[in-house]
C-alpha atoms as a PDB file:
ATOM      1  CA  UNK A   1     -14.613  10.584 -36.137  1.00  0.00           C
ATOM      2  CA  UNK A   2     -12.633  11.948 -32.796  1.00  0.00           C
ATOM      3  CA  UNK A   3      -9.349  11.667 -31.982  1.00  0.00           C
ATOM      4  CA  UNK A   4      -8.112  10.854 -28.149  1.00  0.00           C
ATOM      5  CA  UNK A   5      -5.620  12.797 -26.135  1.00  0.00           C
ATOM      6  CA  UNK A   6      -4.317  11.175 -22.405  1.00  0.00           C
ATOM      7  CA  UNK A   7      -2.153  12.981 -20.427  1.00  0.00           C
ATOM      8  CA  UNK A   8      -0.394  10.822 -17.541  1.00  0.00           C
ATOM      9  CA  UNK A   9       0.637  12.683 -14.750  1.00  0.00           C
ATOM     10  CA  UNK A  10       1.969  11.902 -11.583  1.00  0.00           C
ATOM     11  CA  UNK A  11      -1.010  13.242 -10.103  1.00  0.00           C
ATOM     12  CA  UNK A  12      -3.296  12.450 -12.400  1.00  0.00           C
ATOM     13  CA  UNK A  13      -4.662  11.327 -15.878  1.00  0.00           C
ATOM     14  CA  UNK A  14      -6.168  13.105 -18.081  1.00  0.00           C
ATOM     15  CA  UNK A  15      -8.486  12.651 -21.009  1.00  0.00           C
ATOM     16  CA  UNK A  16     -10.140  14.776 -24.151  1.00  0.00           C
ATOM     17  CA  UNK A  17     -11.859  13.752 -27.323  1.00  0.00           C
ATOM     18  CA  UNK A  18     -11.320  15.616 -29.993  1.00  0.00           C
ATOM     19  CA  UNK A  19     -13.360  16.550 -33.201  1.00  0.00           C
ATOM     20  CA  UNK A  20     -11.882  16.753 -36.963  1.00  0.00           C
ATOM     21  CA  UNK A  21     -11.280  20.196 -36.212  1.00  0.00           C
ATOM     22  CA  UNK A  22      -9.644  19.763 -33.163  1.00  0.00           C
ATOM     23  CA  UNK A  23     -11.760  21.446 -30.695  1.00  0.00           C
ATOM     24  CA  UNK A  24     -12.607  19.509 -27.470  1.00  0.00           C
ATOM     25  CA  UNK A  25     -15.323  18.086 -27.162  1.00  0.00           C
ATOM     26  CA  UNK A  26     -15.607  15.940 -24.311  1.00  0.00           C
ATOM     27  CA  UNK A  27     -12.859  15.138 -20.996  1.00  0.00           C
ATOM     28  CA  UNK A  28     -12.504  13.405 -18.198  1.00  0.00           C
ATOM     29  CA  UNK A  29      -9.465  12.664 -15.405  1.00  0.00           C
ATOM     30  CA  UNK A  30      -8.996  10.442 -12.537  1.00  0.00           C
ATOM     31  CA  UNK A  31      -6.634  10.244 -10.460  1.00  0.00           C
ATOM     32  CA  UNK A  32      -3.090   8.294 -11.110  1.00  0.00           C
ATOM     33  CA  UNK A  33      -3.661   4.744  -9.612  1.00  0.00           C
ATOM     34  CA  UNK A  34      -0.320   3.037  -7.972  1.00  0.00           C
ATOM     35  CA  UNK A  35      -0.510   0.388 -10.237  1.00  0.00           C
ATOM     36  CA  UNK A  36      -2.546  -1.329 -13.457  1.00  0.00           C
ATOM     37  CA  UNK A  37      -2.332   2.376 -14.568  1.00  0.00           C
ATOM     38  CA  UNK A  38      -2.535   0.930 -18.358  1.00  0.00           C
ATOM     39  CA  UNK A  39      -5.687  -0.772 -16.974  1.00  0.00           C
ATOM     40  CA  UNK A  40      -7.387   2.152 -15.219  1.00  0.00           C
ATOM     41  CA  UNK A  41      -7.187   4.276 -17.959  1.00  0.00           C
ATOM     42  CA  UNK A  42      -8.885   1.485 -20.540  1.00  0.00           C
ATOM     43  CA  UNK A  43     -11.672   1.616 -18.466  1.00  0.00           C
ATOM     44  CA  UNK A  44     -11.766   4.971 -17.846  1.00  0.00           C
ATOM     45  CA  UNK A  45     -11.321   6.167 -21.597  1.00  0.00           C
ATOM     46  CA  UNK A  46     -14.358   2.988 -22.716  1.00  0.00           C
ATOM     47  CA  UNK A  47     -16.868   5.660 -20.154  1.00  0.00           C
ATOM     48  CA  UNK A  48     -15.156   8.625 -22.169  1.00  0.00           C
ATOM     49  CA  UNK A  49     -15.887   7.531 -25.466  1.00  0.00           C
ATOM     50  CA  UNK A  50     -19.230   5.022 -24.928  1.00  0.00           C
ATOM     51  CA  UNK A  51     -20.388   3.997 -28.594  1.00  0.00           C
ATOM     52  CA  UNK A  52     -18.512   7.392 -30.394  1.00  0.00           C
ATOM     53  CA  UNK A  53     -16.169   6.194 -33.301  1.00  0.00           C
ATOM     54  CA  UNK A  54     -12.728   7.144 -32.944  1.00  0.00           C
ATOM     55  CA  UNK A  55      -9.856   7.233 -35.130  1.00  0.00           C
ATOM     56  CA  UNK A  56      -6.752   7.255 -33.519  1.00  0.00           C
ATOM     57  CA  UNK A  57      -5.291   7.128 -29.459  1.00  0.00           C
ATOM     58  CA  UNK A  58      -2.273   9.709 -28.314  1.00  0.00           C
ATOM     59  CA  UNK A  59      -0.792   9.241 -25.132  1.00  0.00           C
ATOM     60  CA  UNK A  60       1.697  11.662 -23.562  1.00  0.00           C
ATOM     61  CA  UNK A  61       3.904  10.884 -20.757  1.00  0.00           C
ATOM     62  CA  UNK A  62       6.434  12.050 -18.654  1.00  0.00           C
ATOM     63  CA  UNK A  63      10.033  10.136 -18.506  1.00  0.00           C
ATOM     64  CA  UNK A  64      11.941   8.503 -21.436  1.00  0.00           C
ATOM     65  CA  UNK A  65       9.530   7.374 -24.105  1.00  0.00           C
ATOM     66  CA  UNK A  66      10.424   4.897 -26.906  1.00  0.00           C
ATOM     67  CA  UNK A  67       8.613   6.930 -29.794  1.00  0.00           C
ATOM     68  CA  UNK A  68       9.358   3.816 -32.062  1.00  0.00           C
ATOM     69  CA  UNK A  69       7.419   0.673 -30.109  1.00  0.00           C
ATOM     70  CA  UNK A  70       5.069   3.082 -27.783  1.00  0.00           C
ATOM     71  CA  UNK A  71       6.803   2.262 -24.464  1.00  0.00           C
ATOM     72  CA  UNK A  72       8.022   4.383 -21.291  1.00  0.00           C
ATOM     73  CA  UNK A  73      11.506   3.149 -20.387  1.00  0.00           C
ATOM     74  CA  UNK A  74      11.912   5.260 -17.409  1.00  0.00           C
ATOM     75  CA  UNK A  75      10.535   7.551 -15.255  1.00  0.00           C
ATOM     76  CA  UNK A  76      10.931   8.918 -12.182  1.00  0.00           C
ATOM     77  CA  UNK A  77       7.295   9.439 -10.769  1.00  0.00           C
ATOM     78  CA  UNK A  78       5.379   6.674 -12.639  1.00  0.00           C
ATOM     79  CA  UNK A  79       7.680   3.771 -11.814  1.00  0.00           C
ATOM     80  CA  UNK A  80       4.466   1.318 -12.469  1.00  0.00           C
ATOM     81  CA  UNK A  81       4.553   2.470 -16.687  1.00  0.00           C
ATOM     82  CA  UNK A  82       7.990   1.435 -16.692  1.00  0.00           C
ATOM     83  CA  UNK A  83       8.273  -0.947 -20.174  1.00  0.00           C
ATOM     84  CA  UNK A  84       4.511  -1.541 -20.048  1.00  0.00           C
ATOM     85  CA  UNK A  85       3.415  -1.934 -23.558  1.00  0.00           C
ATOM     86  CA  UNK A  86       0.760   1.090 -23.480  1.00  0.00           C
ATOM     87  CA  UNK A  87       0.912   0.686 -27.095  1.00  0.00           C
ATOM     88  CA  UNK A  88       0.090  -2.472 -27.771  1.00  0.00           C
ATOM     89  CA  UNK A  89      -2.572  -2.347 -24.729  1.00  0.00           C
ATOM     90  CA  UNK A  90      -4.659   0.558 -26.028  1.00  0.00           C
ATOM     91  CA  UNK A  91      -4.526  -0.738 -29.258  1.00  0.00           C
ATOM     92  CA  UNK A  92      -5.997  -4.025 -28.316  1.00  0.00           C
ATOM     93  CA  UNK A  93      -8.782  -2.669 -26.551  1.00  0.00           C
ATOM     94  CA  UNK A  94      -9.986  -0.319 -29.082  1.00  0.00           C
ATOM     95  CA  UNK A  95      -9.070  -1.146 -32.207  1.00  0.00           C
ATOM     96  CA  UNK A  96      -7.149   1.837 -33.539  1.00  0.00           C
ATOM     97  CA  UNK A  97      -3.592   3.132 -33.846  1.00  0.00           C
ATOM     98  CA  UNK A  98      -2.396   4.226 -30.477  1.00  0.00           C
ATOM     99  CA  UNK A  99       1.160   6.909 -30.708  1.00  0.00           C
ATOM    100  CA  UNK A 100       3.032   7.338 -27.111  1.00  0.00           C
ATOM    101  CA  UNK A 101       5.045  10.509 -26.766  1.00  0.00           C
ATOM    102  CA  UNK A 102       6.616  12.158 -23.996  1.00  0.00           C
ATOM    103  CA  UNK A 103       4.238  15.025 -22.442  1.00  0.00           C
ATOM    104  CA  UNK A 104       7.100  17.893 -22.458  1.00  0.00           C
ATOM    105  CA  UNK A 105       7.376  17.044 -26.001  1.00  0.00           C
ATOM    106  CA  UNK A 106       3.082  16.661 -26.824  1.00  0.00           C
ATOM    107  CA  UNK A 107       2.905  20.445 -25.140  1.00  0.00           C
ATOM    108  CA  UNK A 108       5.474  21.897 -26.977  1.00  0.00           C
ATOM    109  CA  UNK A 109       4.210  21.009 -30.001  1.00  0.00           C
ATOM    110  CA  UNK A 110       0.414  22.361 -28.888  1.00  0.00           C
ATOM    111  CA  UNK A 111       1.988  24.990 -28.231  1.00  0.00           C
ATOM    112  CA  UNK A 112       3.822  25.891 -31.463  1.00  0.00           C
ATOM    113  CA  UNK A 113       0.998  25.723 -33.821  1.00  0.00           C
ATOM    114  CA  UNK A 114      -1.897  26.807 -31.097  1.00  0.00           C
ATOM    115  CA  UNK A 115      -0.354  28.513 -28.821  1.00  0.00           C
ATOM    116  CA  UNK A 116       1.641  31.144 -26.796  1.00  0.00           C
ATOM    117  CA  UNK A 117       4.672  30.022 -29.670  1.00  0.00           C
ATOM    118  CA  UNK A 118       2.770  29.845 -32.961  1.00  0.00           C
ATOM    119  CA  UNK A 119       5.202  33.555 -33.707  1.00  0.00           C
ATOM    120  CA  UNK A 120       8.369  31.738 -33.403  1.00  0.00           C
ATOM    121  CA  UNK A 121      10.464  28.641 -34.816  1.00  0.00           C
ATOM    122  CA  UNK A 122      12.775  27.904 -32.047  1.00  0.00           C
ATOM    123  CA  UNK A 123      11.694  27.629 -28.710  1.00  0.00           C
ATOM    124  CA  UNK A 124      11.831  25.457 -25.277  1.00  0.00           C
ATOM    125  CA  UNK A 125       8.485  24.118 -23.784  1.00  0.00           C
ATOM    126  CA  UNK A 126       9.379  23.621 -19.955  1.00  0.00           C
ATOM    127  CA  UNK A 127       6.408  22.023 -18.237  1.00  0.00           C
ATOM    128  CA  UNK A 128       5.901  22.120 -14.629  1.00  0.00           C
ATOM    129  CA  UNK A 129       4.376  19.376 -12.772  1.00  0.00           C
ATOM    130  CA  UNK A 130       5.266  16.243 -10.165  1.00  0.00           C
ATOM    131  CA  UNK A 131       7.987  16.356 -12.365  1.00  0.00           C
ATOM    132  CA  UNK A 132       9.575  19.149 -14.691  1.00  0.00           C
ATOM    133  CA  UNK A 133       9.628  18.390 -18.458  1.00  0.00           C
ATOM    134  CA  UNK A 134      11.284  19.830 -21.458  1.00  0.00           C
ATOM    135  CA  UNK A 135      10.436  19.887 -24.843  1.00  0.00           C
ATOM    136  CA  UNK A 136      12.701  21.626 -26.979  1.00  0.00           C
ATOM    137  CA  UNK A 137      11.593  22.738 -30.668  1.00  0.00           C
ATOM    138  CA  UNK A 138      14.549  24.254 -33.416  1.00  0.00           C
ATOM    139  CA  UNK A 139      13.337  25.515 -36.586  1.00  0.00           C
ATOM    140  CA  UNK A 140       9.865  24.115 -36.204  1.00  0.00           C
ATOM    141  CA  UNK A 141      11.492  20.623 -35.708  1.00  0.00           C
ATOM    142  CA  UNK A 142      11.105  18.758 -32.316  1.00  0.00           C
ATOM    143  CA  UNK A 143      14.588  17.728 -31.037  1.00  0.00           C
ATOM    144  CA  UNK A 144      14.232  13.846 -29.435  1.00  0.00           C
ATOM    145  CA  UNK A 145      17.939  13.509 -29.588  1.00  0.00           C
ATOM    146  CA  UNK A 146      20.347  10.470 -30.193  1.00  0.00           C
ATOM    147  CA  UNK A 147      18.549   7.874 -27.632  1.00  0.00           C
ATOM    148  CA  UNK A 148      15.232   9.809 -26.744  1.00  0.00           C
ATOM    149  CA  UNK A 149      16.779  12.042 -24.050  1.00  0.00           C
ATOM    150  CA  UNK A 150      16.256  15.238 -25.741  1.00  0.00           C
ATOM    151  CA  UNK A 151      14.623  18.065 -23.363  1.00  0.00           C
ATOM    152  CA  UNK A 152      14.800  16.086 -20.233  1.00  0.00           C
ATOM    153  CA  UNK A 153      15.916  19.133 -18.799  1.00  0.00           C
ATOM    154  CA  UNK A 154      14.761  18.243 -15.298  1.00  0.00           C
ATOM    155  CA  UNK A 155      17.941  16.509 -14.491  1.00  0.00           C
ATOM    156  CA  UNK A 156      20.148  18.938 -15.387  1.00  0.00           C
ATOM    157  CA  UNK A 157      22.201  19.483 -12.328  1.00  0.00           C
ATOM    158  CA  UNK A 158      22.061  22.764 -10.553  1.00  0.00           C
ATOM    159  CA  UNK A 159      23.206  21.683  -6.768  1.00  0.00           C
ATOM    160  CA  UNK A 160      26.013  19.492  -6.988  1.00  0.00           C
ATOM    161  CA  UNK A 161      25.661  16.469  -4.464  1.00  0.00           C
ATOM    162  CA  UNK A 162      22.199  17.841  -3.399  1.00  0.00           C
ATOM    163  CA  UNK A 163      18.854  16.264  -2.846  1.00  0.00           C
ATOM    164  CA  UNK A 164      18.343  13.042  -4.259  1.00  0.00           C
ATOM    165  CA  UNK A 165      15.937  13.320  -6.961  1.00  0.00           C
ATOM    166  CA  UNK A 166      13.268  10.332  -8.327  1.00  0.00           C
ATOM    167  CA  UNK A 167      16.024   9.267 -10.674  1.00  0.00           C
ATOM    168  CA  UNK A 168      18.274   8.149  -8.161  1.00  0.00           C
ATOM    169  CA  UNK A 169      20.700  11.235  -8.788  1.00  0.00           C
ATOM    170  CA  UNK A 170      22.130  14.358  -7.071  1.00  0.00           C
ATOM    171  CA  UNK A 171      21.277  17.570  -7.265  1.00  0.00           C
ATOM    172  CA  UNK A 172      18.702  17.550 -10.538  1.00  0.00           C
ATOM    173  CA  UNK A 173      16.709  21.266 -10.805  1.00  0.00           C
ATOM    174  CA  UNK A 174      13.309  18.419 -10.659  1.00  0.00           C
ATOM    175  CA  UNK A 175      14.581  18.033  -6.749  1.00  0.00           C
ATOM    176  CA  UNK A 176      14.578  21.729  -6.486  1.00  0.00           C
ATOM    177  CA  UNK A 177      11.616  23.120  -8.548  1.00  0.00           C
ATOM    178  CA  UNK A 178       9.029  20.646  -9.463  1.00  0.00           C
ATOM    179  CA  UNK A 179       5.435  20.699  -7.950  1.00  0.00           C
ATOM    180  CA  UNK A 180       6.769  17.553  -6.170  1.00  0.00           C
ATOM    181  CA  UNK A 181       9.953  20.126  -3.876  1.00  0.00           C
ATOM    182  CA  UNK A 182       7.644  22.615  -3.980  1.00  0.00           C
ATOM    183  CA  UNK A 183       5.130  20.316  -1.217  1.00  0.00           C
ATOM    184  CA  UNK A 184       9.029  19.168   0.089  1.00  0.00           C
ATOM    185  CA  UNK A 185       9.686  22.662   0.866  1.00  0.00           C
ATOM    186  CA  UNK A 186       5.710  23.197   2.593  1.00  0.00           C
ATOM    187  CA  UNK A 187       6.432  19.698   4.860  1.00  0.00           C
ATOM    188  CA  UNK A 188       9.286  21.224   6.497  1.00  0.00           C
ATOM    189  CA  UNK A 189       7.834  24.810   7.079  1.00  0.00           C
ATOM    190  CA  UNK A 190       6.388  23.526  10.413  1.00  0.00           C
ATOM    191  CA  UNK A 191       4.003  26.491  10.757  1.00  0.00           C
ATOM    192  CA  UNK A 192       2.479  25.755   6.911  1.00  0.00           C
ATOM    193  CA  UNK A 193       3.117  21.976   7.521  1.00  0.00           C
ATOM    194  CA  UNK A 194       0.741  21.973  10.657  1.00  0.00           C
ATOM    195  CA  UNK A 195      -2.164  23.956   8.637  1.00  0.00           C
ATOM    196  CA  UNK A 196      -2.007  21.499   5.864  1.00  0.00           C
ATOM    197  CA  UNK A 197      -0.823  24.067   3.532  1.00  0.00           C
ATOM    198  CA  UNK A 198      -0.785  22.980   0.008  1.00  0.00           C
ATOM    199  CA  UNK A 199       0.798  24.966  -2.845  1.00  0.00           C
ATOM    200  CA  UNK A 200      -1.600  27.004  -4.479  1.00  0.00           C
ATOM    201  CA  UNK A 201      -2.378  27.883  -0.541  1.00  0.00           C
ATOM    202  CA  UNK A 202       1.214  29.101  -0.196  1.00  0.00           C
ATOM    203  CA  UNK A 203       1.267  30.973  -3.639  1.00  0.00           C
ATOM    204  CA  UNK A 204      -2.393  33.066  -2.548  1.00  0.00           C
ATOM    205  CA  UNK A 205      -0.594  33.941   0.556  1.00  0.00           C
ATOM    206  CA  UNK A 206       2.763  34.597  -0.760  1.00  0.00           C
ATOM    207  CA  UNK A 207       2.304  38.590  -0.176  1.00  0.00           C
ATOM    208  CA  UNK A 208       0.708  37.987   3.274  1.00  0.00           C
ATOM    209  CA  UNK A 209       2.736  35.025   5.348  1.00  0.00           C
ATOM    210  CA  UNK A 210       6.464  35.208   5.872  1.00  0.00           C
ATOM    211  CA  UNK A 211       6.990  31.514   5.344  1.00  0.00           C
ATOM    212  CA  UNK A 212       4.844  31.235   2.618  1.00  0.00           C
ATOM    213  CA  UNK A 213       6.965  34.307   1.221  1.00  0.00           C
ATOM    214  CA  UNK A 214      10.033  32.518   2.248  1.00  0.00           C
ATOM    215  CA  UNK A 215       9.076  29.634   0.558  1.00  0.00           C
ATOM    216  CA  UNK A 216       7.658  30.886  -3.220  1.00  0.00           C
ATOM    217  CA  UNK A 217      11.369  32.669  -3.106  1.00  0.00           C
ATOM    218  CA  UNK A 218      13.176  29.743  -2.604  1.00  0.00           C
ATOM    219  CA  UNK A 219      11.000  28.109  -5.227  1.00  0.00           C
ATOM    220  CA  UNK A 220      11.360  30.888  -7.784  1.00  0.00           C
ATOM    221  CA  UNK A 221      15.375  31.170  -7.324  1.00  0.00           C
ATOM    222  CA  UNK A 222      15.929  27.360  -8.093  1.00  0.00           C
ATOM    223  CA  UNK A 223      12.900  27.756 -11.125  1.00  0.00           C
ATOM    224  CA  UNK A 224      15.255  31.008 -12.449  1.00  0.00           C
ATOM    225  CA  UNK A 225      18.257  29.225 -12.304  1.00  0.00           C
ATOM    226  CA  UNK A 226      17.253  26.495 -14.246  1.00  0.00           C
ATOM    227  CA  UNK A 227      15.471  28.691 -17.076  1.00  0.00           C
ATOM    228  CA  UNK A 228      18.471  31.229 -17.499  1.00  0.00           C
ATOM    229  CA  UNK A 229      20.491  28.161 -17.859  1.00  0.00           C
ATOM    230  CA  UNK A 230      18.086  26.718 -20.732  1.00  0.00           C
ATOM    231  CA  UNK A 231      18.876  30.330 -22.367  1.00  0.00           C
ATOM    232  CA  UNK A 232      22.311  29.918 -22.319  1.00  0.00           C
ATOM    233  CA  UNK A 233      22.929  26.767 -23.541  1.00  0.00           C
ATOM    234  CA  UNK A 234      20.137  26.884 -26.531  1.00  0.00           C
ATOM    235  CA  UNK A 235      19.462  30.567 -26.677  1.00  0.00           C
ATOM    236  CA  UNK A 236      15.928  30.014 -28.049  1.00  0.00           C
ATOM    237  CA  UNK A 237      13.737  32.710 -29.663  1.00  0.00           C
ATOM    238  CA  UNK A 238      11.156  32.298 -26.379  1.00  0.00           C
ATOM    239  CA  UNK A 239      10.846  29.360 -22.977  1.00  0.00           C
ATOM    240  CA  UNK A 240       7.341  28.620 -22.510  1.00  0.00           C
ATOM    241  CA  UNK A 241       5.885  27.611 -19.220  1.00  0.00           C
ATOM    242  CA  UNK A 242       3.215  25.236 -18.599  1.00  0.00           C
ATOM    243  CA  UNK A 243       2.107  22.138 -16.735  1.00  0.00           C
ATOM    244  CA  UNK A 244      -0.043  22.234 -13.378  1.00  0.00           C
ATOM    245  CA  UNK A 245       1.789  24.360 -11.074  1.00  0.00           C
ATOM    246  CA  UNK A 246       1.329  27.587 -13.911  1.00  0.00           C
ATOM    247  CA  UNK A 247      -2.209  27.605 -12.807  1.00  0.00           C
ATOM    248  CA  UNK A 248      -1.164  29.657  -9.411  1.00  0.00           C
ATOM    249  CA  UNK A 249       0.965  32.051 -12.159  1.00  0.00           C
ATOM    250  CA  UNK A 250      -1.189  35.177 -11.400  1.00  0.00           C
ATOM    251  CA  UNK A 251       0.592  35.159  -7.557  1.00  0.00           C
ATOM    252  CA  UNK A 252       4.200  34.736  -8.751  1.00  0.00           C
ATOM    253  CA  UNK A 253       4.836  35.325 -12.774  1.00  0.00           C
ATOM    254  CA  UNK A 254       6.069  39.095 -12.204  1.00  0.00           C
ATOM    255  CA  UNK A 255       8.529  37.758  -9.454  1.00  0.00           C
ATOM    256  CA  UNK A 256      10.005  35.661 -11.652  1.00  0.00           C
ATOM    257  CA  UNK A 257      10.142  38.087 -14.493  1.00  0.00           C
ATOM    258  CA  UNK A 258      11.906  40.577 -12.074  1.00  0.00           C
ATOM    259  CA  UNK A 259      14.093  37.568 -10.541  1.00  0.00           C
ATOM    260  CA  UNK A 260      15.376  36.728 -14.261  1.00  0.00           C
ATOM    261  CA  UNK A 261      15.739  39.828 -15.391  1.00  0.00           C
ATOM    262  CA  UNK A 262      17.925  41.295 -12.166  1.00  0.00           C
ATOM    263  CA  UNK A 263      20.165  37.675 -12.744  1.00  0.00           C
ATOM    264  CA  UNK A 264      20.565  36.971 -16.580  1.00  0.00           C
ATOM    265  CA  UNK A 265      22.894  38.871 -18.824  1.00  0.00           C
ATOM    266  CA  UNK A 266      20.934  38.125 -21.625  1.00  0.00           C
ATOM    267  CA  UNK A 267      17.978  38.858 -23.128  1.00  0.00           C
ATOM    268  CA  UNK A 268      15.037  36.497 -21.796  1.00  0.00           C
ATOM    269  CA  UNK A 269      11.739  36.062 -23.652  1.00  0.00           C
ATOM    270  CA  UNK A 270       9.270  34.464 -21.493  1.00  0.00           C
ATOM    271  CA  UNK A 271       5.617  33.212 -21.482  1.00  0.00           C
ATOM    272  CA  UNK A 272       3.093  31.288 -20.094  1.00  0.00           C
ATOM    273  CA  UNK A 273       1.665  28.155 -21.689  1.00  0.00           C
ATOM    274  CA  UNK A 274      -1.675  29.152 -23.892  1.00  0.00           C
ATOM    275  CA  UNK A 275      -2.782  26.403 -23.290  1.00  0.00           C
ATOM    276  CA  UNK A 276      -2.375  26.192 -19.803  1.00  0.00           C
ATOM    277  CA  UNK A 277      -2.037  22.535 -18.183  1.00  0.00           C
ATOM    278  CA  UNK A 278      -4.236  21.260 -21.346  1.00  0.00           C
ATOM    279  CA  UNK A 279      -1.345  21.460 -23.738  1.00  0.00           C
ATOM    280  CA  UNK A 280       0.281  17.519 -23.493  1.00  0.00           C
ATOM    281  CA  UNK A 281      -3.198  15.854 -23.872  1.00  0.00           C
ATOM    282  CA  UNK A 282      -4.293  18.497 -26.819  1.00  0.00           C
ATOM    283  CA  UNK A 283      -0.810  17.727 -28.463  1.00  0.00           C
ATOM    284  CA  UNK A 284      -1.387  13.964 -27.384  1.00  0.00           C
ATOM    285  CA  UNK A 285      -3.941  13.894 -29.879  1.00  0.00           C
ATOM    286  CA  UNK A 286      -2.773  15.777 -32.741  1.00  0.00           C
ATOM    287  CA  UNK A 287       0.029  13.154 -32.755  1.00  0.00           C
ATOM    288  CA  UNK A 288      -2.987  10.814 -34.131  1.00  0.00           C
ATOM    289  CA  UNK A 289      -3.414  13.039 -37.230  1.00  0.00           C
ATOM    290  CA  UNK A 290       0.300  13.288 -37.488  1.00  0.00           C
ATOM    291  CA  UNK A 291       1.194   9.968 -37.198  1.00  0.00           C
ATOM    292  CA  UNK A 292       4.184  10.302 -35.100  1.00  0.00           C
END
């Protein structure tokens, strides 16, 4: 029997079938529709899995997820999943228990017992997509907080009164240092904007083209600020980096390193996702086996 991880992006969606020894087996992704996402993705996941038995469904998401009755209550960049039953949905389609959890949270926990954490007990998952995630682990515990709210570090303010971010606020480091500013920044480069420039373009240039340069250090000061700030405030044993926008890391992971280590006071432990921008759907579907 297989188990089912989906990953909902902003972007995209992403699926992987999993065998009992959770290796994957099979995937698939299309691309995030604007609306009957729920929809899309039954149809998409019934070509994944054809006539294969499956035992259990785990969805991760970004935004505020009700663990409890497998519903997003908010987010940002998927407006359309907002209090759609997924739960009940994917459950009547395929006949097996369905868990929704929020995709900060499904990669940290990947990445704590098969990944870049596995060595430590306390740590912060920050994931790096449309959006920018958080899932924050303490003594091999994930932390959802009072209301759900725990590790949605990507509205933590670091420009007070400054760009208005998805949520409707000021100033939140998503505005700043998501995949989403990142393209911001590119539009109004009118030299990059006029080539079509996207952001893995700008990162492979980064050591060639002055705006490109000009932009990736932008992008990397508002990324540092936000990550020395995590270290402050939780002083975890490591902050692990994932989500889509770590697959350009070989043009810009030493710059950061330098640009943290020149600005924090403290000691900084950081590394890149194991998992790379697999770890919410691969901890998607060891929620199945979990049960939670």
């Amino acid at each position: 029997m297989y188990t089912i991880g989906i990953d909902i992006g902003g972007t995209k969606i992403k699926f992987g079938m999993f065998d009992g020894n959770s290796q994957l087996v099979k995937e698939n992704q299309i691309r995030t529709p604007k609306e009957a996402i729920v929809e899309n993705m039954i149809d998409a996941l019934k070509e994944l899995v054809q006539d294969e038995k499956i035992q259990g469904i785990g969805v991760a998401s970004a935004g505020i997820v009700d663990f409890h009755n497998g519903v997003i209550k908010s987010c940002p960049n998927l407006h359309a999943l907002a209090n759609v039953p997924i739960q009940d949905m994917l459950e009547d389609a395929f006949h097996v228990s369905v868990v929704v959890g929020n995709d900060a949270n499904c990669a940290a926990l990947a990445e704590g017992t098969a990944g870049a954490a596995r060595a430590v007990s306390s740590y912060i998952c920050v994931t790096l997509g449309t959006g920018i995630g958080g899932g924050i682990i303490l003594n091999n515990e994930l932390v959802h907080g009072n209301s759900g709210y725990g590790g949605e570090v990507g509205h933590m303010t670091i420009v007070p009164d400054g760009l208005v971010c998805g949520c409707g606020r000021k100033g939140c480091w998503e505005a700043y240092a998501s995949g989403k500013a990142l393209e911001r920044m590119i539009s109004i480069e009118s030299d990059l904007a006029s080539k079509n420039y996207q952001p893995e373009d700008v990162f492979k240039n980064y050591t060639k083209d002055a705006s490109c340069k000009s932009v990736v250090d932008q992008y990397l000061e508002y990324l540092s600020i936000g990550l020395i700030n995590l270290q402050y405030l939780f002083d975890p044993e490591m902050i692990v980096i994932g989500g889509g926008v770590i697959d350009s890391s070989k043009y810009w992971w030493s710059e950061l390193e330098e640009k943290m280590a020149a600005t924090a006071s403290v000691p900084i432990v950081l590394q890149q996702a194991h998992l790379k921008n697999n770890a919410s759907m691969i901890g998607a579907s060891s929620l199945v086996k979990q049960g939670k």
